[in-house]
C-alpha atoms as a PDB file:
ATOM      1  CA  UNK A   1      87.049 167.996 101.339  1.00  0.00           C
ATOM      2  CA  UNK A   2      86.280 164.231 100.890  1.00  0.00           C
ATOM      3  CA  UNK A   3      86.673 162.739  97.331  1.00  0.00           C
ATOM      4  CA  UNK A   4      84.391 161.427  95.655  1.00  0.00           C
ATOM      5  CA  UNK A   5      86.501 158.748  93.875  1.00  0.00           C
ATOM      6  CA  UNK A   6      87.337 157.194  97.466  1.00  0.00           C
ATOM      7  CA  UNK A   7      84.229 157.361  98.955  1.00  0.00           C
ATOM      8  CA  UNK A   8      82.910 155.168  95.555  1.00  0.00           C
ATOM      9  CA  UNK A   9      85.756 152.603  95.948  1.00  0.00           C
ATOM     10  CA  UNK A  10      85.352 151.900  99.194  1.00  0.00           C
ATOM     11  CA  UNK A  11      81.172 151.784  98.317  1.00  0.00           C
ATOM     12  CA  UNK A  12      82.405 149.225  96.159  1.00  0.00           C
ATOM     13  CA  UNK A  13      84.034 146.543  97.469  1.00  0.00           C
ATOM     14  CA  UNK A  14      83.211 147.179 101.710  1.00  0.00           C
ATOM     15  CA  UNK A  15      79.574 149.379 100.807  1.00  0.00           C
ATOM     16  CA  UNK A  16      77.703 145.821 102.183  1.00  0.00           C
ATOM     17  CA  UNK A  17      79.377 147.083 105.425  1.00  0.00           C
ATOM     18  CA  UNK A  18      78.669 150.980 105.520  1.00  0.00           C
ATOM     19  CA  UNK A  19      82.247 151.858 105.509  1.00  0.00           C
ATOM     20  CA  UNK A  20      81.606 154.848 102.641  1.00  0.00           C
ATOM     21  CA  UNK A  21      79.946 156.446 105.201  1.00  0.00           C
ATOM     22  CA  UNK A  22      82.058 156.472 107.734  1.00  0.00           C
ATOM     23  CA  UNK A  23      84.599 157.742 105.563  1.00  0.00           C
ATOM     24  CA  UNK A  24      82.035 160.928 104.847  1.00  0.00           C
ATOM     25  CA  UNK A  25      81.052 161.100 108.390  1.00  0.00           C
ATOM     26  CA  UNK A  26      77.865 160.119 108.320  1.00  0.00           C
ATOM     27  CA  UNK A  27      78.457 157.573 111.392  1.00  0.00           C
ATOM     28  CA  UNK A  28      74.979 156.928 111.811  1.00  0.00           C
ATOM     29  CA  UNK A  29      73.895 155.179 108.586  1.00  0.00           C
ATOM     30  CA  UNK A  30      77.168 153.536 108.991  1.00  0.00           C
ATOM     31  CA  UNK A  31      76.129 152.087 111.936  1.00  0.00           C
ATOM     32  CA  UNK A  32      72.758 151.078 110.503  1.00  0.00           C
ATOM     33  CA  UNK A  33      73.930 149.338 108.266  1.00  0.00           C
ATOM     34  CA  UNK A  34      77.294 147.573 109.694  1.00  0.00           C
ATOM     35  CA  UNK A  35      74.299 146.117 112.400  1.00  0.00           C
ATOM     36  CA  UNK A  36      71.933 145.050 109.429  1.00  0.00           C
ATOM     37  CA  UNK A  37      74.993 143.519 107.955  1.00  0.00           C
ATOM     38  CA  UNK A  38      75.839 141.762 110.581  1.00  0.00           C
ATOM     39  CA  UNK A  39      71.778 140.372 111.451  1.00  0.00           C
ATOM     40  CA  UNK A  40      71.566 139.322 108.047  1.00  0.00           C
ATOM     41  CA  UNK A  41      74.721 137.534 108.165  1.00  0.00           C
ATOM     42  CA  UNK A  42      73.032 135.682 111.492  1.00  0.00           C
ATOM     43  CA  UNK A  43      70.352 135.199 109.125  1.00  0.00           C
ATOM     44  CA  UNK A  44      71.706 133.195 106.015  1.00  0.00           C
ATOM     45  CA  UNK A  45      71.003 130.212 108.585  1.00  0.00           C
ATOM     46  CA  UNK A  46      67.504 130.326 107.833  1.00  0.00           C
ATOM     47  CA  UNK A  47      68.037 131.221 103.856  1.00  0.00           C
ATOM     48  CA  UNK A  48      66.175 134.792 104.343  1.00  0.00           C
ATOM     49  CA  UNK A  49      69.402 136.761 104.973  1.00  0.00           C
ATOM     50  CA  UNK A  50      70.720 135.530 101.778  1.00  0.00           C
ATOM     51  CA  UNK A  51      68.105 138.502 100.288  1.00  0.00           C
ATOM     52  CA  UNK A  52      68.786 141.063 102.755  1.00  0.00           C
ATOM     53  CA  UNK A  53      72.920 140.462 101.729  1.00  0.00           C
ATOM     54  CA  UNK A  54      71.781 140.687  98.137  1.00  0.00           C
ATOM     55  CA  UNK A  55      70.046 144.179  98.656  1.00  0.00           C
ATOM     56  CA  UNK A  56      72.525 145.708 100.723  1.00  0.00           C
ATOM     57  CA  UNK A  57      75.444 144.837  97.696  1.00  0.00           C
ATOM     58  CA  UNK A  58      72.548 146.225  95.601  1.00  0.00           C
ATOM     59  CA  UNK A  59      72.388 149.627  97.159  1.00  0.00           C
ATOM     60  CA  UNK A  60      75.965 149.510  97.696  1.00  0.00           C
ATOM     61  CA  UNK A  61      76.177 149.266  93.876  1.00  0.00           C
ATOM     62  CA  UNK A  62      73.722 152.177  93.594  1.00  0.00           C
ATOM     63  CA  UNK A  63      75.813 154.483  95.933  1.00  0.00           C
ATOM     64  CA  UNK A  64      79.235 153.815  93.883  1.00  0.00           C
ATOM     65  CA  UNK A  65      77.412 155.076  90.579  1.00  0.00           C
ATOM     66  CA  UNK A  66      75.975 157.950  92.328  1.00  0.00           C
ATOM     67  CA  UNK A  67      79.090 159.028  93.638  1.00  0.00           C
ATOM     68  CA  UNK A  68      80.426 158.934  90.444  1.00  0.00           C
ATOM     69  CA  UNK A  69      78.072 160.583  88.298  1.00  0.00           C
ATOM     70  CA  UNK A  70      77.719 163.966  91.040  1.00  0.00           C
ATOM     71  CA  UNK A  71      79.158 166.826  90.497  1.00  0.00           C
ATOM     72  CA  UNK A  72      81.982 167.423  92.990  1.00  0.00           C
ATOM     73  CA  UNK A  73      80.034 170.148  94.427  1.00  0.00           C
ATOM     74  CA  UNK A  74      77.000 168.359  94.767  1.00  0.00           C
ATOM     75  CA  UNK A  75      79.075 165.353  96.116  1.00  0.00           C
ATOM     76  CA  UNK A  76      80.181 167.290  98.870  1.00  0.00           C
ATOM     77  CA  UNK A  77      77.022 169.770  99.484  1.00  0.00           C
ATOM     78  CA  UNK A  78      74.812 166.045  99.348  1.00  0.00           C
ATOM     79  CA  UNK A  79      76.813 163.045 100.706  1.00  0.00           C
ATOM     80  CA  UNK A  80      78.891 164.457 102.744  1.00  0.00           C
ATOM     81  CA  UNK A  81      77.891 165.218 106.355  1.00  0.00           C
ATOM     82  CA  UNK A  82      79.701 168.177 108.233  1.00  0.00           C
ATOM     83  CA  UNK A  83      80.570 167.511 111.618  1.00  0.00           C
ATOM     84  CA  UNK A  84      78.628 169.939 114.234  1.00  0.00           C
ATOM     85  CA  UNK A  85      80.900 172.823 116.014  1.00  0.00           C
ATOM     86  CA  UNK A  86      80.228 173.382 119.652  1.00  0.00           C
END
């Protein structure tokens, strides 16, 4: 069982970089967004990734309150994703 108060700290301060879900095993939209992390950082040279930063801290923001406010059924049953037995 993943908590819910970890995954929301580390949504907080490293969400930019999709490390809350790793930590709930969700590797793919970690991945999607460590790589748009990492193009908008590219991008700040031409001013546009500046907005693309902004949204992802946004959503990041987003995540930690919904994290918080679930229930810690709904927390796991929702957010976190179950790894696949062979």
């Amino acid at each position: 069982m993943k908590s819910k108060i970890v995954a929301a700290v580390l949504a907080f301060f490293l969400g930019a970089l999709g490390i809350d879900f790793f930590y709930l095993n969700d590797t793919k939209k970690g991945l999607i967004v460590l790589i748009t992390f990492f193009v908008a950082d590219l991008l700040c040279l031409v001013f546009v990734g500046f907005f693309i930063l902004g949204a992802l801290g946004i959503w990041a923001l987003v995540r930690t309150v919904l994290y918080l406010i679930s229930s810690d059924e709904n927390f796991e049953k929702k957010y976190v994703v179950k790894p696949v037995a062979k």
